[in-house]
Protein backbone atom coordinates (compact mmCIF):
# COMPACT_ATOMS: atom_id res chain seq x y z
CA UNK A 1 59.43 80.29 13.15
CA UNK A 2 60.74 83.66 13.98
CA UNK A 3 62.17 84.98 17.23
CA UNK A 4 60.29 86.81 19.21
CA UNK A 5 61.26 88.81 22.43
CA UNK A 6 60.05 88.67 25.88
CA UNK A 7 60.06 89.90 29.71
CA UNK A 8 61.54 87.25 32.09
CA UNK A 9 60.51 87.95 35.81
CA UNK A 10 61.78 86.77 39.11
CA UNK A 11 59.06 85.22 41.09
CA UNK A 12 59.93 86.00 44.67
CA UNK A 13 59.91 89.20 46.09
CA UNK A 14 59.44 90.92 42.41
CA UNK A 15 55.81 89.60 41.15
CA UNK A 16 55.01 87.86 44.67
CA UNK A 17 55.45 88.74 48.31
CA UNK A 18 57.83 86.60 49.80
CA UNK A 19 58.40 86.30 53.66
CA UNK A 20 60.74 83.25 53.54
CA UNK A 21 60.58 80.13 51.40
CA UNK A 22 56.69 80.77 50.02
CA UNK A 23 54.59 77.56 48.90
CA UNK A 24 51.45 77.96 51.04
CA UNK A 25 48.61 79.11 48.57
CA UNK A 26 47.15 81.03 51.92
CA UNK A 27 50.34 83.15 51.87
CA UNK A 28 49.96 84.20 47.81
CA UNK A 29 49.90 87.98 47.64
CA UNK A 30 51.24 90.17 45.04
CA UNK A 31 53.91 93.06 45.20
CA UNK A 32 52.67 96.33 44.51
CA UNK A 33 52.01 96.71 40.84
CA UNK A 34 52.17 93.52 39.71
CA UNK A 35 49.02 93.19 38.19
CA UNK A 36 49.25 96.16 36.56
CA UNK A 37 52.87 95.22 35.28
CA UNK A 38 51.51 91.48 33.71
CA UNK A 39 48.56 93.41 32.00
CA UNK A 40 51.15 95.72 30.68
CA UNK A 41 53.16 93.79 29.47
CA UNK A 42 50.29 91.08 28.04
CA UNK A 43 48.53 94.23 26.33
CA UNK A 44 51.86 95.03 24.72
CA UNK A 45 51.71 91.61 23.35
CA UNK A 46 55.50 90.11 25.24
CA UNK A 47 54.90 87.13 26.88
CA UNK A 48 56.02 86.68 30.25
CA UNK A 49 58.01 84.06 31.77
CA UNK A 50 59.16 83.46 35.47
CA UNK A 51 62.22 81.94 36.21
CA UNK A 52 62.97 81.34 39.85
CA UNK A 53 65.23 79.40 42.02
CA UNK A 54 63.28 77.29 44.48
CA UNK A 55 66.08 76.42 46.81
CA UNK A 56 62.90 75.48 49.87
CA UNK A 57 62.91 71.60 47.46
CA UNK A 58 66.40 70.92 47.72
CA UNK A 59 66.77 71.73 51.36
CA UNK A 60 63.39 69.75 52.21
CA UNK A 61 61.17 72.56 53.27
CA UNK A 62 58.70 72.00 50.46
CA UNK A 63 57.91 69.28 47.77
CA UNK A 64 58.27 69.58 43.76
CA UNK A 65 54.35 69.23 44.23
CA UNK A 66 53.86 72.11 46.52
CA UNK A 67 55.52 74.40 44.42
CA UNK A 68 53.58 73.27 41.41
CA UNK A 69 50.50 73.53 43.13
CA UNK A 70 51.40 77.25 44.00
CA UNK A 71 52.63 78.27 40.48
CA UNK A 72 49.25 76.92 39.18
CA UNK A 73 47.70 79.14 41.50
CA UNK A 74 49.81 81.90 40.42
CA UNK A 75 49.57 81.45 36.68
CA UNK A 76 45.08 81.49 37.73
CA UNK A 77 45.58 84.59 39.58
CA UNK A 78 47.51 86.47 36.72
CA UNK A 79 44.93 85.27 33.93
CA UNK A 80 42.20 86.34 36.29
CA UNK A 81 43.83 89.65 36.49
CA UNK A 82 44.39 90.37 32.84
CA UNK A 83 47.62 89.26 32.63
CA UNK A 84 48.96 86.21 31.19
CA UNK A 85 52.16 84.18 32.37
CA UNK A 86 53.94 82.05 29.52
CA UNK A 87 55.81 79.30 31.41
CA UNK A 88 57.24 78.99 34.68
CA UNK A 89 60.90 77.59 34.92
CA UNK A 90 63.10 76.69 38.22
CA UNK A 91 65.97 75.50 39.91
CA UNK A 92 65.33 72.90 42.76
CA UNK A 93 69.27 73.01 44.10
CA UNK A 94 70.59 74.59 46.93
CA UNK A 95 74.20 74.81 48.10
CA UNK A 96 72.97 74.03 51.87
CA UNK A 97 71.08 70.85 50.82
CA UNK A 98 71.26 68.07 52.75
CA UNK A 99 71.21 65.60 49.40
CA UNK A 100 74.77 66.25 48.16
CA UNK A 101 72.86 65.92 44.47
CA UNK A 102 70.90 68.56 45.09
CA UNK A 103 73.61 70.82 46.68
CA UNK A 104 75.73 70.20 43.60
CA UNK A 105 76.66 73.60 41.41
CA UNK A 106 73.79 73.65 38.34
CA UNK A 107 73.17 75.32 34.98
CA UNK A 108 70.08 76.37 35.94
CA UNK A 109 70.37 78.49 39.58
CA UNK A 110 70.45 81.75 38.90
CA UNK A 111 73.05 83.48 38.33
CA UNK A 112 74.03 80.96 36.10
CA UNK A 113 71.57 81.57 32.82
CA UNK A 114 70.63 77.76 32.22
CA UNK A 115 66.77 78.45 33.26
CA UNK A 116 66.66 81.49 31.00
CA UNK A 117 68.51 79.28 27.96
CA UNK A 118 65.71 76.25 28.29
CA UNK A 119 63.24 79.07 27.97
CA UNK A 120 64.67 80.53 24.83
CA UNK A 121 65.28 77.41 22.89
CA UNK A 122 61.40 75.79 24.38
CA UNK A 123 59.16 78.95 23.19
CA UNK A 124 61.68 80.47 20.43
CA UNK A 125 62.68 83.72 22.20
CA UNK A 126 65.28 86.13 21.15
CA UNK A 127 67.06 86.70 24.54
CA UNK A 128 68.84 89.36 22.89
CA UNK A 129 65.70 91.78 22.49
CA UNK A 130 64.17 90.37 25.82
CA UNK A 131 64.18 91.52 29.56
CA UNK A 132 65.13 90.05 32.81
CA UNK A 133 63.78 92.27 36.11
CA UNK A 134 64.91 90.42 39.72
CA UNK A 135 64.84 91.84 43.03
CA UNK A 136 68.07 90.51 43.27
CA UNK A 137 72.08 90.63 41.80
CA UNK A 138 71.89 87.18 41.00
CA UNK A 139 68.47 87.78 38.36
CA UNK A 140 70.64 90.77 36.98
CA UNK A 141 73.45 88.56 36.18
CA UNK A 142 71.83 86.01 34.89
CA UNK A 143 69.90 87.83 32.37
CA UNK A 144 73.68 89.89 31.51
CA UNK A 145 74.88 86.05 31.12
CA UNK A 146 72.03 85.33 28.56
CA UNK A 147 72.37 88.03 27.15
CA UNK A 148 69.38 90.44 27.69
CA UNK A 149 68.90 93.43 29.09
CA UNK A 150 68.01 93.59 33.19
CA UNK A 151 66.57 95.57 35.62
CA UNK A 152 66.88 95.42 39.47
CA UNK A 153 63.73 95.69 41.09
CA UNK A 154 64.20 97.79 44.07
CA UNK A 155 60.52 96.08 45.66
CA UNK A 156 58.53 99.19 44.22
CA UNK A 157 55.73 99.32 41.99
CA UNK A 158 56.82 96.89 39.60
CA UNK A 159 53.78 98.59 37.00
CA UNK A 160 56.45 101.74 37.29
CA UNK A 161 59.17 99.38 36.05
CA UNK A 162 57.11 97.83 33.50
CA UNK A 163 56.39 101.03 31.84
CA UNK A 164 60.28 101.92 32.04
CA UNK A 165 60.97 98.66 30.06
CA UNK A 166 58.34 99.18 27.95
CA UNK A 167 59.48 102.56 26.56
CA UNK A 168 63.17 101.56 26.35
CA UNK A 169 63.06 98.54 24.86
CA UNK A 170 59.59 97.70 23.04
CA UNK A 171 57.90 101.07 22.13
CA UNK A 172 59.52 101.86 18.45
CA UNK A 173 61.16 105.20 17.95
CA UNK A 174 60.30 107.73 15.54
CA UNK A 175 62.76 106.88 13.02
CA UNK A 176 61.40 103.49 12.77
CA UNK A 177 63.94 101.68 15.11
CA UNK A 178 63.23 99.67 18.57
């Protein structure tokens, strides 16, 4: 099966609002242009995959279940919307976590790559034609440690962004070459 590319995404603060550790399906809300940015990006025919650290597990504040529960409702919303989200991984750990298991250093919290690796190798994705957008320096790096190109989101309209990355990187060029 062939390689394909694809846009990874932050979750927090870049496709959703996020006033602290978010869980609570009554607090779901995007950032401006989101939905515009998944239909984008579905209508351009790149799937979309989130990969977000979800530090609120490993320091207690909210269950494996919780978060689930919210991603569902997230995945829902973005279908309802027009756009289409792939798979959703994340990292439970957090340095400040009371379980010294959890608190250990990971593959998989960003900026370490390990969540954008699983990814790759689960769906067949060609990190090295795919995108990585994060609010923060740590989504930046990990996409750079994977590989791929990335964009900090500066909390605008992510649909802006979108079409940035979409011209760059995925719209072919008149002589043929992407």
């Amino acid at each position: 099966m062939p390689q394909m590319p694809a846009i990874f995404l932050d979750r927090d603060n870049t496709l959703i609002r996020d006033d602290g550790y978010i869980f609570e399906i009554e607090k779901f809300a995007w950032i401006t242009g989101a939905v515009a940015a998944l239909k984008r990006f579905h209508q351009a025919g790149l799937p979309v995959f989130i990969v977000t650290n979800q530090g609120g597990i490993g320091r207690g504040i909210f269950t494996e279940s919780d978060m689930h529960k919210f991603n569902h409702h997230l995945i829902d919303a973005a279908q309802k919307a027009g756009g289409a989200i792939t798979d959703i991984a994340f990292c439970p750990h957090h340095p400040l976590s009371p379980d010294p298991a959890m608190a250990a250093a990971c593959p998989c919290r960003k900026p370490e790559p390990g969540l954008l690796f699983d990814l790759a190798q689960k769906w067949q994705i060609d990190l090295g034609g795919s995108v990585m957008i994060g609010d923060r320096d740590s989504d930046v790096e990990a996409g750079k440690r994977a590989g791929m190109a990335a964009y900090l989101f500066d909390r605008g309209d992510l649909d802006q962004l979108a079409k940035q990355v979409i011209d760059r990187h995925f719209t072919a060029k008149t002589d043929g070459s992407k």
